[in-house]
PDB file of N, CA and C in Angstrom:
ATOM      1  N   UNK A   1      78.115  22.385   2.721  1.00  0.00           N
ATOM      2  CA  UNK A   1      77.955  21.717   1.443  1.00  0.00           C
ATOM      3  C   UNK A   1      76.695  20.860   1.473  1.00  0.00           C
ATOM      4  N   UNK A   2      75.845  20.926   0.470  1.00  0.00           N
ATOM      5  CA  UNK A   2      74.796  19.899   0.271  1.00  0.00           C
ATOM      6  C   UNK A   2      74.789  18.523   0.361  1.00  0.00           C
ATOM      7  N   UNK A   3      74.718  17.548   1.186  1.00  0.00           N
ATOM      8  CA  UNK A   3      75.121  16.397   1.310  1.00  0.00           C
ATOM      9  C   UNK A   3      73.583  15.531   0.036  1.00  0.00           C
ATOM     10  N   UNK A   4      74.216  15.162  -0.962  1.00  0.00           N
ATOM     11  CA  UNK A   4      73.191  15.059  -1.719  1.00  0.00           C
ATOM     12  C   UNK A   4      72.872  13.564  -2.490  1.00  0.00           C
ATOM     13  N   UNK A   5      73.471  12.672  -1.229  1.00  0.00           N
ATOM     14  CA  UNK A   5      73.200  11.490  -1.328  1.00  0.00           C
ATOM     15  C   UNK A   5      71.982  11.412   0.015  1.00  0.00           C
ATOM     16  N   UNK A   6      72.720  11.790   0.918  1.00  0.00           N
ATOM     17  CA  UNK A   6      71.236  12.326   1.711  1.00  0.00           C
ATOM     18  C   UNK A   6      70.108  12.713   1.877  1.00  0.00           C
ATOM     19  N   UNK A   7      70.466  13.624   0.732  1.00  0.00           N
ATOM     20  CA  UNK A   7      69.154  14.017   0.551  1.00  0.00           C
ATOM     21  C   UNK A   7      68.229  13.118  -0.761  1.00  0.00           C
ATOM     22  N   UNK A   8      68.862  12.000  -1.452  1.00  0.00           N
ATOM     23  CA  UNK A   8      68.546  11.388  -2.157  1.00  0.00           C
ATOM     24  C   UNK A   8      67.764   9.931  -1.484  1.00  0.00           C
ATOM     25  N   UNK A   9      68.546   9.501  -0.546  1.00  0.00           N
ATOM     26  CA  UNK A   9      67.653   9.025   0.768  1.00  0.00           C
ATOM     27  C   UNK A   9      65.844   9.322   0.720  1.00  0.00           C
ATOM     28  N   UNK A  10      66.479  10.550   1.485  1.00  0.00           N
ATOM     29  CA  UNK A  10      64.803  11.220   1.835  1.00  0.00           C
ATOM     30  C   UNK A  10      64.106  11.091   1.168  1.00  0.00           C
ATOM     31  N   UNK A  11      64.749  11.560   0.080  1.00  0.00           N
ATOM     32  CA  UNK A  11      63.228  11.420  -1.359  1.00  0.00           C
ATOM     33  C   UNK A  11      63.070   9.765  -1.879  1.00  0.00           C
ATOM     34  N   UNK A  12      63.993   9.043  -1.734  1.00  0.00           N
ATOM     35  CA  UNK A  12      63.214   7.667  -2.660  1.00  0.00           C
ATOM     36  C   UNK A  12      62.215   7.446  -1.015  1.00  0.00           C
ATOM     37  N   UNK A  13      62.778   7.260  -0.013  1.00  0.00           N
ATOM     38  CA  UNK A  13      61.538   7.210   1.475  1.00  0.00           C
ATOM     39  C   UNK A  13      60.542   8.042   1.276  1.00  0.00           C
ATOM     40  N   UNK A  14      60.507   9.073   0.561  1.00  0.00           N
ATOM     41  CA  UNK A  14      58.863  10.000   0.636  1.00  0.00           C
ATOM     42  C   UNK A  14      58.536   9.686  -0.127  1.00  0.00           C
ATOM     43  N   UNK A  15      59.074   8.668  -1.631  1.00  0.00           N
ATOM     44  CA  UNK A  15      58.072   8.548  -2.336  1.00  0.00           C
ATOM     45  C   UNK A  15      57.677   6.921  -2.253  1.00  0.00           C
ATOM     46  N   UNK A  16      58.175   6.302  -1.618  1.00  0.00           N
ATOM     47  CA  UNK A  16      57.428   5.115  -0.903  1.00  0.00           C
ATOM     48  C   UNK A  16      56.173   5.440   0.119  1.00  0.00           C
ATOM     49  N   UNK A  17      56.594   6.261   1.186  1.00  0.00           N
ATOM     50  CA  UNK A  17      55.725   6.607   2.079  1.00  0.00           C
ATOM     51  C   UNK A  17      54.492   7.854   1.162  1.00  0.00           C
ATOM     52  N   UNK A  18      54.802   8.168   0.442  1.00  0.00           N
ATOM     53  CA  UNK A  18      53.488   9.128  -0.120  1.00  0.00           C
ATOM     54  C   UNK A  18      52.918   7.731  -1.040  1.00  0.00           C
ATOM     55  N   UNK A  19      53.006   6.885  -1.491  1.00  0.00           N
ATOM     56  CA  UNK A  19      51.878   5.996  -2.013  1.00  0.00           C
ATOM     57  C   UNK A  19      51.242   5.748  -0.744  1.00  0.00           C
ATOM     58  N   UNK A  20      51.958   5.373   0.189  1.00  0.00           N
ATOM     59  CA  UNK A  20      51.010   4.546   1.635  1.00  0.00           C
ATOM     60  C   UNK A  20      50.477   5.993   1.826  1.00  0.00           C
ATOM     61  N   UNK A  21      51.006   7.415   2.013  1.00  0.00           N
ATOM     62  CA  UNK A  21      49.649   7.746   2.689  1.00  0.00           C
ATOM     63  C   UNK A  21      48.587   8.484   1.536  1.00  0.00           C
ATOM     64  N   UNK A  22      49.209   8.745   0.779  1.00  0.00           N
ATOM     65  CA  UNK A  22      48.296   8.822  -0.697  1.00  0.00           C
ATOM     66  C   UNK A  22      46.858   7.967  -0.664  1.00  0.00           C
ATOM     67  N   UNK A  23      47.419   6.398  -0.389  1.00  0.00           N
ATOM     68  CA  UNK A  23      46.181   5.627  -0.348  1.00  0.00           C
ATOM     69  C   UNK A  23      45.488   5.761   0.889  1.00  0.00           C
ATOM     70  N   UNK A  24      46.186   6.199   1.949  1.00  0.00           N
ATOM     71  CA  UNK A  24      45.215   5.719   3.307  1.00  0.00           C
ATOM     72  C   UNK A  24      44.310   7.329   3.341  1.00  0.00           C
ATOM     73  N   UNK A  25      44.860   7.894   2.678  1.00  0.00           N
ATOM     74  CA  UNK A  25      44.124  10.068   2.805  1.00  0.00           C
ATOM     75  C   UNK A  25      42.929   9.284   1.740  1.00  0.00           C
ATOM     76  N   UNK A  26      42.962   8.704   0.817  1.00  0.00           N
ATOM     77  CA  UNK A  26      41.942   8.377   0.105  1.00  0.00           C
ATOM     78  C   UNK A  26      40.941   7.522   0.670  1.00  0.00           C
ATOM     79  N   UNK A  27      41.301   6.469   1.424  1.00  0.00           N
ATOM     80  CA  UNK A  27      40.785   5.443   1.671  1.00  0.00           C
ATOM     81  C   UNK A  27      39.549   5.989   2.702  1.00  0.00           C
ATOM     82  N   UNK A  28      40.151   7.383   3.865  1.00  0.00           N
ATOM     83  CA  UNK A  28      39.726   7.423   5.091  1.00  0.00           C
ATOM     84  C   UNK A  28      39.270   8.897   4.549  1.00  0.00           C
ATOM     85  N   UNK A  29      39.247   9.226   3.555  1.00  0.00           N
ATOM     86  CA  UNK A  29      38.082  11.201   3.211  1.00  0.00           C
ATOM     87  C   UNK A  29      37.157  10.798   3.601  1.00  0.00           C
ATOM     88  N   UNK A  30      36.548   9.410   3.410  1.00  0.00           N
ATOM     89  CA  UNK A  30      35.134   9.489   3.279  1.00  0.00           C
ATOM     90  C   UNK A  30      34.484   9.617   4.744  1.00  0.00           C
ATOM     91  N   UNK A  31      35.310  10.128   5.916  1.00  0.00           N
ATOM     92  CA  UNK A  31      35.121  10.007   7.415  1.00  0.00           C
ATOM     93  C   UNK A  31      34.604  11.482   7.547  1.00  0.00           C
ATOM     94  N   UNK A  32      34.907  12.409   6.987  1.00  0.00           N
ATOM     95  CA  UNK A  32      34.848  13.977   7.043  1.00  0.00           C
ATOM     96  C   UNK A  32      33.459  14.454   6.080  1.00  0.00           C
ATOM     97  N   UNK A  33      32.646  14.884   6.859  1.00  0.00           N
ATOM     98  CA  UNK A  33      31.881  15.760   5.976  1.00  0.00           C
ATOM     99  C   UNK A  33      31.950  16.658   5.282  1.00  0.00           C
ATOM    100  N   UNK A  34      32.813  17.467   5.171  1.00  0.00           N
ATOM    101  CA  UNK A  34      33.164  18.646   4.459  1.00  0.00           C
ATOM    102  C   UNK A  34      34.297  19.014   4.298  1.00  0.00           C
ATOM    103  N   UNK A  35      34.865  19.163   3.123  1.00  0.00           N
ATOM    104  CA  UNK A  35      36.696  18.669   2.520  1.00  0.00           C
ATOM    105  C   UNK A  35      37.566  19.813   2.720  1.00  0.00           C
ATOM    106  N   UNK A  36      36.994  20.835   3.670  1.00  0.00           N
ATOM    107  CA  UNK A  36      37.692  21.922   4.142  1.00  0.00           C
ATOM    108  C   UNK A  36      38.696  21.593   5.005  1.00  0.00           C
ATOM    109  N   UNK A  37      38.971  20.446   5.355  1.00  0.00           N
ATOM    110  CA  UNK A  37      40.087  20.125   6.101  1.00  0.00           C
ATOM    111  C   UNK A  37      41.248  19.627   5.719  1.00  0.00           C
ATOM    112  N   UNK A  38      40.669  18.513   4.923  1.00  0.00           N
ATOM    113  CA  UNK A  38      40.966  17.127   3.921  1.00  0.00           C
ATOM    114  C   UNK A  38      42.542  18.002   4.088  1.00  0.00           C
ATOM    115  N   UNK A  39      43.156  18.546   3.744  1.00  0.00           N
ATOM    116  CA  UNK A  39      44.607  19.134   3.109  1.00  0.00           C
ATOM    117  C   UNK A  39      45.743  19.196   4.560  1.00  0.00           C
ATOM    118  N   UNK A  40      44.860  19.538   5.486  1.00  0.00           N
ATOM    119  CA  UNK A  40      45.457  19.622   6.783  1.00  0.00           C
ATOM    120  C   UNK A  40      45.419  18.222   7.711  1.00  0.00           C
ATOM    121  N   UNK A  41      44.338  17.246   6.932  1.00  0.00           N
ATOM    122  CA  UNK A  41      44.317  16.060   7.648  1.00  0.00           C
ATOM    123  C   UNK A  41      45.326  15.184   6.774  1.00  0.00           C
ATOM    124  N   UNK A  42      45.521  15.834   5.793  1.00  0.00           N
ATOM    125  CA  UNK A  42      46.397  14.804   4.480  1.00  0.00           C
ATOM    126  C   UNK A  42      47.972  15.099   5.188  1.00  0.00           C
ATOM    127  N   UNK A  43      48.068  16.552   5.179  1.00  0.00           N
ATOM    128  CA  UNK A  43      49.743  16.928   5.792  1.00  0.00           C
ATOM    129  C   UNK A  43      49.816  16.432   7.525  1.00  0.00           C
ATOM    130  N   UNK A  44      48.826  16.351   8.239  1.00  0.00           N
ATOM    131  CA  UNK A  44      49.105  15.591   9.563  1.00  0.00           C
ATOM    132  C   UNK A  44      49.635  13.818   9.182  1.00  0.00           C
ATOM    133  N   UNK A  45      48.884  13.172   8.404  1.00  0.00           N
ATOM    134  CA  UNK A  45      48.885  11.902   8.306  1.00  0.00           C
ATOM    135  C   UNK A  45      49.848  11.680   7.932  1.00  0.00           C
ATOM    136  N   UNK A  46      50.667  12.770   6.913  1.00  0.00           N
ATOM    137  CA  UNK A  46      51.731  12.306   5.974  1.00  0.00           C
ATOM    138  C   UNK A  46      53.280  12.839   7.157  1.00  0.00           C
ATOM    139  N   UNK A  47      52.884  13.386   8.209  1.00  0.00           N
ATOM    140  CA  UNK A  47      54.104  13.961   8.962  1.00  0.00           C
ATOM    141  C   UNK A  47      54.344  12.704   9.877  1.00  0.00           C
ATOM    142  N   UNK A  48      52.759  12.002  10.349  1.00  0.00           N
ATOM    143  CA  UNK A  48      52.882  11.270  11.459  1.00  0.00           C
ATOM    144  C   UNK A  48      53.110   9.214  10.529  1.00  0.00           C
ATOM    145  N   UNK A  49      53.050   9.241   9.507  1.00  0.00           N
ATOM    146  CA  UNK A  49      53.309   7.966   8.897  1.00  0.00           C
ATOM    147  C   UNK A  49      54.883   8.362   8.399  1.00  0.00           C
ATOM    148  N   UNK A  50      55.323   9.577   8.453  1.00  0.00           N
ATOM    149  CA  UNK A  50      56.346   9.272   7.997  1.00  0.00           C
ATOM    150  C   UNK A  50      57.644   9.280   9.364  1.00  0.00           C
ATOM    151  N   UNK A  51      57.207   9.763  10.230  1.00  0.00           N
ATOM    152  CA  UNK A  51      58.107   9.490  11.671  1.00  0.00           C
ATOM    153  C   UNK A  51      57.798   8.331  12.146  1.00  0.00           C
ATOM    154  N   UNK A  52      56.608   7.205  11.659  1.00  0.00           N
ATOM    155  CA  UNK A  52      56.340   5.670  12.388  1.00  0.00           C
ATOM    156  C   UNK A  52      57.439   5.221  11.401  1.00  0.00           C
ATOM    157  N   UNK A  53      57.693   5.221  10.102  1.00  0.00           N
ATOM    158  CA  UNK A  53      57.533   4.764   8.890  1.00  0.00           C
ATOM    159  C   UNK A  53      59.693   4.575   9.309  1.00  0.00           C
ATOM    160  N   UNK A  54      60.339   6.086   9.314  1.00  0.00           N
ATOM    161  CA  UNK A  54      60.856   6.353   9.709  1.00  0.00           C
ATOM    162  C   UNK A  54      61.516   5.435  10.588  1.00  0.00           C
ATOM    163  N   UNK A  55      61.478   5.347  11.995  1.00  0.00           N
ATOM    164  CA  UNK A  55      61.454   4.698  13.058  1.00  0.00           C
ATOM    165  C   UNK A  55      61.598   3.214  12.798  1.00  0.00           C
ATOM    166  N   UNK A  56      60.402   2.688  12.366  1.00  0.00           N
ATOM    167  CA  UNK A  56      60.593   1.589  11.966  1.00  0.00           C
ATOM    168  C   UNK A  56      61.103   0.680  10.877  1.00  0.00           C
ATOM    169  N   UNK A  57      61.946   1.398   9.889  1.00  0.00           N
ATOM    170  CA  UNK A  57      61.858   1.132   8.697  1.00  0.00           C
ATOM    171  C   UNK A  57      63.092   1.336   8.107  1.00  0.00           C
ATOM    172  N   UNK A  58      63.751   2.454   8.630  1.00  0.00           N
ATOM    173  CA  UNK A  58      65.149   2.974   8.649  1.00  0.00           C
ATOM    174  C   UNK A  58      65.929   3.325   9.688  1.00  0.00           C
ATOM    175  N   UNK A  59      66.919   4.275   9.881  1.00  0.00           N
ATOM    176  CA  UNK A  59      67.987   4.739  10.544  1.00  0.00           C
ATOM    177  C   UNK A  59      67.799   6.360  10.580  1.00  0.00           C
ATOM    178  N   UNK A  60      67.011   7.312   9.901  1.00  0.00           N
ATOM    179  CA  UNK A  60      66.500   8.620   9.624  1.00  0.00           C
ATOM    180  C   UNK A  60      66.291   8.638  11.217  1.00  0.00           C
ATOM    181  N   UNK A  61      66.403   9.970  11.599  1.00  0.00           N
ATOM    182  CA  UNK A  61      66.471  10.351  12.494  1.00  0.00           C
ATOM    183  C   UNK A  61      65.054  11.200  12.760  1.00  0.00           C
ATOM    184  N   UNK A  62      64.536  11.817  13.731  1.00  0.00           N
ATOM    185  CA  UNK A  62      63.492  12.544  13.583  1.00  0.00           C
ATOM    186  C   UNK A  62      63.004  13.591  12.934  1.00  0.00           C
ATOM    187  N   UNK A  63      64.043  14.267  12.923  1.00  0.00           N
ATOM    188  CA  UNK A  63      64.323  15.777  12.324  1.00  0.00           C
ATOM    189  C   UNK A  63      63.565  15.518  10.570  1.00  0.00           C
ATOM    190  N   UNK A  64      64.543  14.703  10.244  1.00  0.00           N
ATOM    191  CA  UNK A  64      64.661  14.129   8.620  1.00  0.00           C
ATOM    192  C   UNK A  64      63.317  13.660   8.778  1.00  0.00           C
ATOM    193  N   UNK A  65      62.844  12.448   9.573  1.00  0.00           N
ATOM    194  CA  UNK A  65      61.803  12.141   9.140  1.00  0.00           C
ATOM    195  C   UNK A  65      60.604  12.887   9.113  1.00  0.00           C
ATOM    196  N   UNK A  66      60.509  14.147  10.037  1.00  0.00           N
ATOM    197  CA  UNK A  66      59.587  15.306   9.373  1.00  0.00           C
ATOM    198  C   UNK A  66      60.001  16.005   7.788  1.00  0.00           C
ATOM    199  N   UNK A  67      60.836  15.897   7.668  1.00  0.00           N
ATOM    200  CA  UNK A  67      61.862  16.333   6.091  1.00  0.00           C
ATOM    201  C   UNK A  67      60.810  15.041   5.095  1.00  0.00           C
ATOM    202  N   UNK A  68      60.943  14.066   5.720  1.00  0.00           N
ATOM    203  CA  UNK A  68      60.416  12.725   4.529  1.00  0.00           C
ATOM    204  C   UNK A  68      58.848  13.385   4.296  1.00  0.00           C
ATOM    205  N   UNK A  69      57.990  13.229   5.623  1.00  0.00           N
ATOM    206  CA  UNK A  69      56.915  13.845   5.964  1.00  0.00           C
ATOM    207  C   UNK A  69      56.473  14.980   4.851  1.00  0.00           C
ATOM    208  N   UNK A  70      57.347  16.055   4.975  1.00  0.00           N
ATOM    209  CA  UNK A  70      56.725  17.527   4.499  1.00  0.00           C
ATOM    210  C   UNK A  70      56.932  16.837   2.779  1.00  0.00           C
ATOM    211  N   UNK A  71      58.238  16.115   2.414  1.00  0.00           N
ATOM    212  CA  UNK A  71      58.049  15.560   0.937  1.00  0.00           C
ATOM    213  C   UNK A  71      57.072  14.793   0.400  1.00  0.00           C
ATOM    214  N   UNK A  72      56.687  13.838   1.409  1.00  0.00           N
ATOM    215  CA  UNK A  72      55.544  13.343   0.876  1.00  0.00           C
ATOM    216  C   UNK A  72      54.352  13.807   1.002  1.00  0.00           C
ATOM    217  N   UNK A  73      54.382  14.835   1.815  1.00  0.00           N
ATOM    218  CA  UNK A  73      52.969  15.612   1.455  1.00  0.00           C
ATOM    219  C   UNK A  73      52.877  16.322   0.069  1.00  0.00           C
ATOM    220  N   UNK A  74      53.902  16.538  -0.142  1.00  0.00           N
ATOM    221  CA  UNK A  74      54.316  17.968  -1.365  1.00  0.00           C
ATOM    222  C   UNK A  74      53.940  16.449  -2.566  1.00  0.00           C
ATOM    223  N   UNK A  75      54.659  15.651  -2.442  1.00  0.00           N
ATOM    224  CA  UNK A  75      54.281  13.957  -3.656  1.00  0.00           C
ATOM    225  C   UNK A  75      53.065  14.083  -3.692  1.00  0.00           C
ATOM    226  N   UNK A  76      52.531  13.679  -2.532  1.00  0.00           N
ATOM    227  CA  UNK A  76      51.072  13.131  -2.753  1.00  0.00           C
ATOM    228  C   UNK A  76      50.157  14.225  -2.940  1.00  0.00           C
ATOM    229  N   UNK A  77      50.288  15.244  -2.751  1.00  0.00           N
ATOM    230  CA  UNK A  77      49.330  16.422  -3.335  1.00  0.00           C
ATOM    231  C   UNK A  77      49.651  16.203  -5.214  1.00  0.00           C
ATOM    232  N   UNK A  78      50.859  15.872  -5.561  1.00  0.00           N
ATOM    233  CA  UNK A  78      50.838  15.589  -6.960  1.00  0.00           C
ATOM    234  C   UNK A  78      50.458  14.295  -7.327  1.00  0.00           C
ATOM    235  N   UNK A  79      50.479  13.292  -6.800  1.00  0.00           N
ATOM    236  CA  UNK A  79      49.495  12.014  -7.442  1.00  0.00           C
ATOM    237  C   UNK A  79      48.598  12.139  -7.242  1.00  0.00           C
ATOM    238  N   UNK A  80      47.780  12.381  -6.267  1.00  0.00           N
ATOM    239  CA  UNK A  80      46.300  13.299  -6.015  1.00  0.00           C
ATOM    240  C   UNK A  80      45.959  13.957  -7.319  1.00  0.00           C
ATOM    241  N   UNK A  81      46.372  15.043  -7.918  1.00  0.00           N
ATOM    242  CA  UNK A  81      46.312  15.716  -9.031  1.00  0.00           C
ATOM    243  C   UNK A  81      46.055  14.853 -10.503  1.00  0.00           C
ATOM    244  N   UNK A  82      47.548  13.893 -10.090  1.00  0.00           N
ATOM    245  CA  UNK A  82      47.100  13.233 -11.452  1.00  0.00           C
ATOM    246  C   UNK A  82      46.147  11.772 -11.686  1.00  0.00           C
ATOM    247  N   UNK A  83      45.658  11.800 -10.188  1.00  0.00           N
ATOM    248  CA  UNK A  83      44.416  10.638 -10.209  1.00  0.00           C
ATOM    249  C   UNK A  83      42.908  10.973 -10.108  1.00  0.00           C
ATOM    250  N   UNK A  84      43.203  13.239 -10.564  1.00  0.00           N
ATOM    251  CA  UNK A  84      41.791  13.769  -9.974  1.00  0.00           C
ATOM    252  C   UNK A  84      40.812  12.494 -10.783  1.00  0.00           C
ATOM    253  N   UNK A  85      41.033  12.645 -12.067  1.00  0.00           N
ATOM    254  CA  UNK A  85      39.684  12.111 -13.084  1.00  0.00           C
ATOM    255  C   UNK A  85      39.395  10.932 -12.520  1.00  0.00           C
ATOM    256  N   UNK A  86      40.132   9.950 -12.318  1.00  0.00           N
ATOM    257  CA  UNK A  86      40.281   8.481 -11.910  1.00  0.00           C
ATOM    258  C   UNK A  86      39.632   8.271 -10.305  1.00  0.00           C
ATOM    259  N   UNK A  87      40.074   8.671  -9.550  1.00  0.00           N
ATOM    260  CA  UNK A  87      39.217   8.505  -8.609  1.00  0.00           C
ATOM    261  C   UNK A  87      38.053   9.595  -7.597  1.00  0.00           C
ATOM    262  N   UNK A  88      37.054   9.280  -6.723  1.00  0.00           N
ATOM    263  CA  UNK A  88      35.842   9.833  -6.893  1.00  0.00           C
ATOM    264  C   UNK A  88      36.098  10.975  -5.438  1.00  0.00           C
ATOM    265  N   UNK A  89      36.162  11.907  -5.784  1.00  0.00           N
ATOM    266  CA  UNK A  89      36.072  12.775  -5.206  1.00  0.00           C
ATOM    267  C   UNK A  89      35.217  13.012  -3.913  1.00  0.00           C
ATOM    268  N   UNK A  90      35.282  13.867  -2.953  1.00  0.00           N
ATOM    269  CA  UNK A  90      34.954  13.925  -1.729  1.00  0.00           C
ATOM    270  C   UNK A  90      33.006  13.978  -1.421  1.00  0.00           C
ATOM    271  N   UNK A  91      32.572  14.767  -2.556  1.00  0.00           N
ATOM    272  CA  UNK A  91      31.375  14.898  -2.500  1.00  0.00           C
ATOM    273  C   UNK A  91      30.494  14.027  -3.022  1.00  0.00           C
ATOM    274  N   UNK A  92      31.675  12.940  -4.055  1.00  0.00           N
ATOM    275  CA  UNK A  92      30.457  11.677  -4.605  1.00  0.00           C
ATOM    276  C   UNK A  92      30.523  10.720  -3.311  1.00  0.00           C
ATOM    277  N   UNK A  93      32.017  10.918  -2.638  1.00  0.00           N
ATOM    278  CA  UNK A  93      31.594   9.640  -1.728  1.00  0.00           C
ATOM    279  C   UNK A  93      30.451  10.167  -1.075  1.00  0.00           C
ATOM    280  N   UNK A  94      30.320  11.275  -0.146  1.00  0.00           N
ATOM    281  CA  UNK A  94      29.345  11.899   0.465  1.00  0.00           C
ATOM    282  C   UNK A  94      28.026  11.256  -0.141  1.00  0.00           C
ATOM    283  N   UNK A  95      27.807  11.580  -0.895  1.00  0.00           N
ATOM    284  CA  UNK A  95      26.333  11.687  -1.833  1.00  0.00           C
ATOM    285  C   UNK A  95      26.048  10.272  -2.072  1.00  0.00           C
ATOM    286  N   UNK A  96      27.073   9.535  -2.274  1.00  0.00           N
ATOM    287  CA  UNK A  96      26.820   8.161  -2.101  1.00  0.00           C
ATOM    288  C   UNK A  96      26.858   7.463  -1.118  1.00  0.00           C
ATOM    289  N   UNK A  97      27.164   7.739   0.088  1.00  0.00           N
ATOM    290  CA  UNK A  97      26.965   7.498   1.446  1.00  0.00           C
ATOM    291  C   UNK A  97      25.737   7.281   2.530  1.00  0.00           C
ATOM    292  N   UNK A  98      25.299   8.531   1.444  1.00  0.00           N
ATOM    293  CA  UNK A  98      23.798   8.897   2.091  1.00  0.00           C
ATOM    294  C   UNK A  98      22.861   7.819   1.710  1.00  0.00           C
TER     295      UNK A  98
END
């Protein structure tokens, strides 16, 4: 059976933890030269803040807290989306860097 308070858990924790790493994938693009990664450095950050996050923060176990992890990657690829216009994309920081 679907335990679906459980799983209601997970998700209000991924969508706390996808603002924190939402902001820190934004904060820290501007480290990478070329945004061919950016997606694979966004789903590492969001697996490994959400097993600290996890750990320290709740009672979630490891398993789950890769479960929080893979949700808040799947979140923050959608606030990403809806902040494309609003904030500056990978190649202005670049270009403005220089």
């Amino acid at each position: 059976m679907l335990k679906i308070e459980y799983l209601q858990e997970l998700l209000l924790v991924s969508i706390i933890l996808s603002t924190i790493s939402c902001t820190f994938v934004q904060k820290t693009k501007i480290l990478f030269k070329n945004s061919k990664y950016l997606n694979l450095y966004s789903f590492i950050i969001n697996i490994l803040l959400s097993i600290l996050f996890c750990y320290n923060f709740t009672s979630i176990g490891l398993i789950s807290s890769i479960w929080v992890g893979l949700f808040s990657y799947l979140g923050a690829d959608s606030i990403y989306k809806t902040l494309e216009g609003k904030i500056p994309s990978h190649n202005d920081l670049v270009i403005n860097r220089k």
